[in-house]
C-alpha atoms as a PDB file:
ATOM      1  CA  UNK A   1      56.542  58.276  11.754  1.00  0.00           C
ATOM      2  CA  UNK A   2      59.253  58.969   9.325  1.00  0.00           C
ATOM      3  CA  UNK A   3      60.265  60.611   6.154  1.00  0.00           C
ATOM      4  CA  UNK A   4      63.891  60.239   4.034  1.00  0.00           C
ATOM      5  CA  UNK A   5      64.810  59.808   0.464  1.00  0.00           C
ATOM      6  CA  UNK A   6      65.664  56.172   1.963  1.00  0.00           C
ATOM      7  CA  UNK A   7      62.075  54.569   2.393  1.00  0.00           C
ATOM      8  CA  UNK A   8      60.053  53.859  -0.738  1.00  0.00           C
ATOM      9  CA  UNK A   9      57.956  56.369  -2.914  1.00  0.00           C
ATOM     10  CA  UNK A  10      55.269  54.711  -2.423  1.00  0.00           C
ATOM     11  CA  UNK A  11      55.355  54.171   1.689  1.00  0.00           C
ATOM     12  CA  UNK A  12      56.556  58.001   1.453  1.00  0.00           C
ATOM     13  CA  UNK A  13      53.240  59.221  -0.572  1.00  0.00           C
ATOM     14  CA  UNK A  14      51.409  57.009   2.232  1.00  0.00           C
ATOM     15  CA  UNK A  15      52.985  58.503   5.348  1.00  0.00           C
ATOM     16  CA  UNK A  16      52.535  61.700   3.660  1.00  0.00           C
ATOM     17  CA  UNK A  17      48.854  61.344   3.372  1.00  0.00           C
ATOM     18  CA  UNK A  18      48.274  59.709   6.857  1.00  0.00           C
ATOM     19  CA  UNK A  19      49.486  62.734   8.099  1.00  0.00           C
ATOM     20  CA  UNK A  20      47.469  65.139   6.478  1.00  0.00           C
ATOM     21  CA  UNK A  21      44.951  63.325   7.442  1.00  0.00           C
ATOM     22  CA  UNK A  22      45.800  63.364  11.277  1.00  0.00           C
ATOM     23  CA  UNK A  23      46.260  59.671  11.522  1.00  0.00           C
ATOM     24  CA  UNK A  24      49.249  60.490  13.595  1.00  0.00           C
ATOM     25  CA  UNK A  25      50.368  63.978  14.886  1.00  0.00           C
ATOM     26  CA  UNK A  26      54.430  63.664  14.790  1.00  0.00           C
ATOM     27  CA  UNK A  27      56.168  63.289  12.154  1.00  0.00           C
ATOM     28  CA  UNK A  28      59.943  63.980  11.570  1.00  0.00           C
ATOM     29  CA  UNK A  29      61.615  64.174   8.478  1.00  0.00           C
ATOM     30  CA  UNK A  30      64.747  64.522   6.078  1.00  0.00           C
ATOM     31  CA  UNK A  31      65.428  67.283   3.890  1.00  0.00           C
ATOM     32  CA  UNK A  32      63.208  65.201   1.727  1.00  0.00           C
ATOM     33  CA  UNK A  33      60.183  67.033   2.762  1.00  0.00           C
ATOM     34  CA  UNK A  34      61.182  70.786   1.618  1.00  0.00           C
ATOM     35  CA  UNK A  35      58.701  72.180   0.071  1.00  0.00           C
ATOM     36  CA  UNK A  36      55.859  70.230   1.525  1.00  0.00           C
ATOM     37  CA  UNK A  37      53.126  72.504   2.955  1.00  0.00           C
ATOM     38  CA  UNK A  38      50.891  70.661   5.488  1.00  0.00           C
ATOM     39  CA  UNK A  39      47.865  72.728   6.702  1.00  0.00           C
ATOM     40  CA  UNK A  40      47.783  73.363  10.337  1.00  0.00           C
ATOM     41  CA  UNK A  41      50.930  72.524  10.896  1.00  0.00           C
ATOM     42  CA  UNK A  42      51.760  74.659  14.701  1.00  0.00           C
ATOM     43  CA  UNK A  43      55.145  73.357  15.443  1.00  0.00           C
ATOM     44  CA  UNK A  44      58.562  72.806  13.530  1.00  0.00           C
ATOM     45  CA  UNK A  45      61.737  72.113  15.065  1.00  0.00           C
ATOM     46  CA  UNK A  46      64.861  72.267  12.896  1.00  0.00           C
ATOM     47  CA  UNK A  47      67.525  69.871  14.394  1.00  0.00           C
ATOM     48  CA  UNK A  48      70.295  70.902  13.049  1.00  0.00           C
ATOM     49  CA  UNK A  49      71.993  73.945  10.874  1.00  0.00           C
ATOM     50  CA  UNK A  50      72.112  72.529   6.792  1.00  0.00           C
ATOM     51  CA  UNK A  51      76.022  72.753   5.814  1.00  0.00           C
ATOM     52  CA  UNK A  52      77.430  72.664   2.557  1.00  0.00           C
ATOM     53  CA  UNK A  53      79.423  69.793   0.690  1.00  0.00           C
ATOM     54  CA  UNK A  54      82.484  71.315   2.657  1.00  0.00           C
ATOM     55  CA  UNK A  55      80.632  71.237   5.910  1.00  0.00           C
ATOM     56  CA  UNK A  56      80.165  74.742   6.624  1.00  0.00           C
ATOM     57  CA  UNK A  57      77.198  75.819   7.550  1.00  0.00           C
ATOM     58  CA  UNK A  58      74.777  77.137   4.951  1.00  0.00           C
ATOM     59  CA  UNK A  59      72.623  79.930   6.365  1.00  0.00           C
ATOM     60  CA  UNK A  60      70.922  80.443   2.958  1.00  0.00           C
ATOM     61  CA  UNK A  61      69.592  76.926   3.335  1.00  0.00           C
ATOM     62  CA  UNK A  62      68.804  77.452   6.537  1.00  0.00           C
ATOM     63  CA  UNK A  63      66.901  81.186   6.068  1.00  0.00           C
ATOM     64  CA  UNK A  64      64.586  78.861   3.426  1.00  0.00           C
ATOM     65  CA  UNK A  65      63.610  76.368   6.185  1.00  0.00           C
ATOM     66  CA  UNK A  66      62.603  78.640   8.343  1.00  0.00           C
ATOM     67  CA  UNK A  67      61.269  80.918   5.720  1.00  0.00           C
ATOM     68  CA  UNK A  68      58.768  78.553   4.501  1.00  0.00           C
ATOM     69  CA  UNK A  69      57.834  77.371   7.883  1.00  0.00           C
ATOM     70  CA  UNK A  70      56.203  80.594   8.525  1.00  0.00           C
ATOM     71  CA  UNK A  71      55.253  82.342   5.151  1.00  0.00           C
ATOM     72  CA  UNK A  72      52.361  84.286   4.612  1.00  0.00           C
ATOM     73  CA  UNK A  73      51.615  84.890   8.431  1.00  0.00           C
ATOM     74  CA  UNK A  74      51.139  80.791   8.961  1.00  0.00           C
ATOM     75  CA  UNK A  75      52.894  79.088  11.401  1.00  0.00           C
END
């Protein structure tokens, strides 16, 4: 499944919760989903580098992606 700031809030919140509930096991996603923590979660892949407005890329963006993905000793 998917997740972007395009689809509806309410398909999002569904998609969301189908997938913390394991109805699927894949699910890739927009920048839309920072800050979502998912339990159990044991693989991300970042796609690309984040770049700023200028299109240079943004490393402090980037250190928060990965950051989060593995805070706390949780992958």
């Amino acid at each position: 499944r998917e997740l972007t700031a395009a689809l509806d809030i309410d398909y999002r919140t569904s998609v969301i919760r189908q997938f913390r509930a394991r109805v699927f096991n894949v699910l890739i996603s927009t920048n839309v989903a920072r800050g979502m923590d998912i339990d159990d979660v044991s693989l991300v892949i970042n796609y690309d580098m984040p770049v700023t407005v200028d299109f240079k890329p943004d490393y402090e963006t980037y250190l928060h992606r990965i950051g989060c993905c593995g805070r706390f000793g949780k992958l």
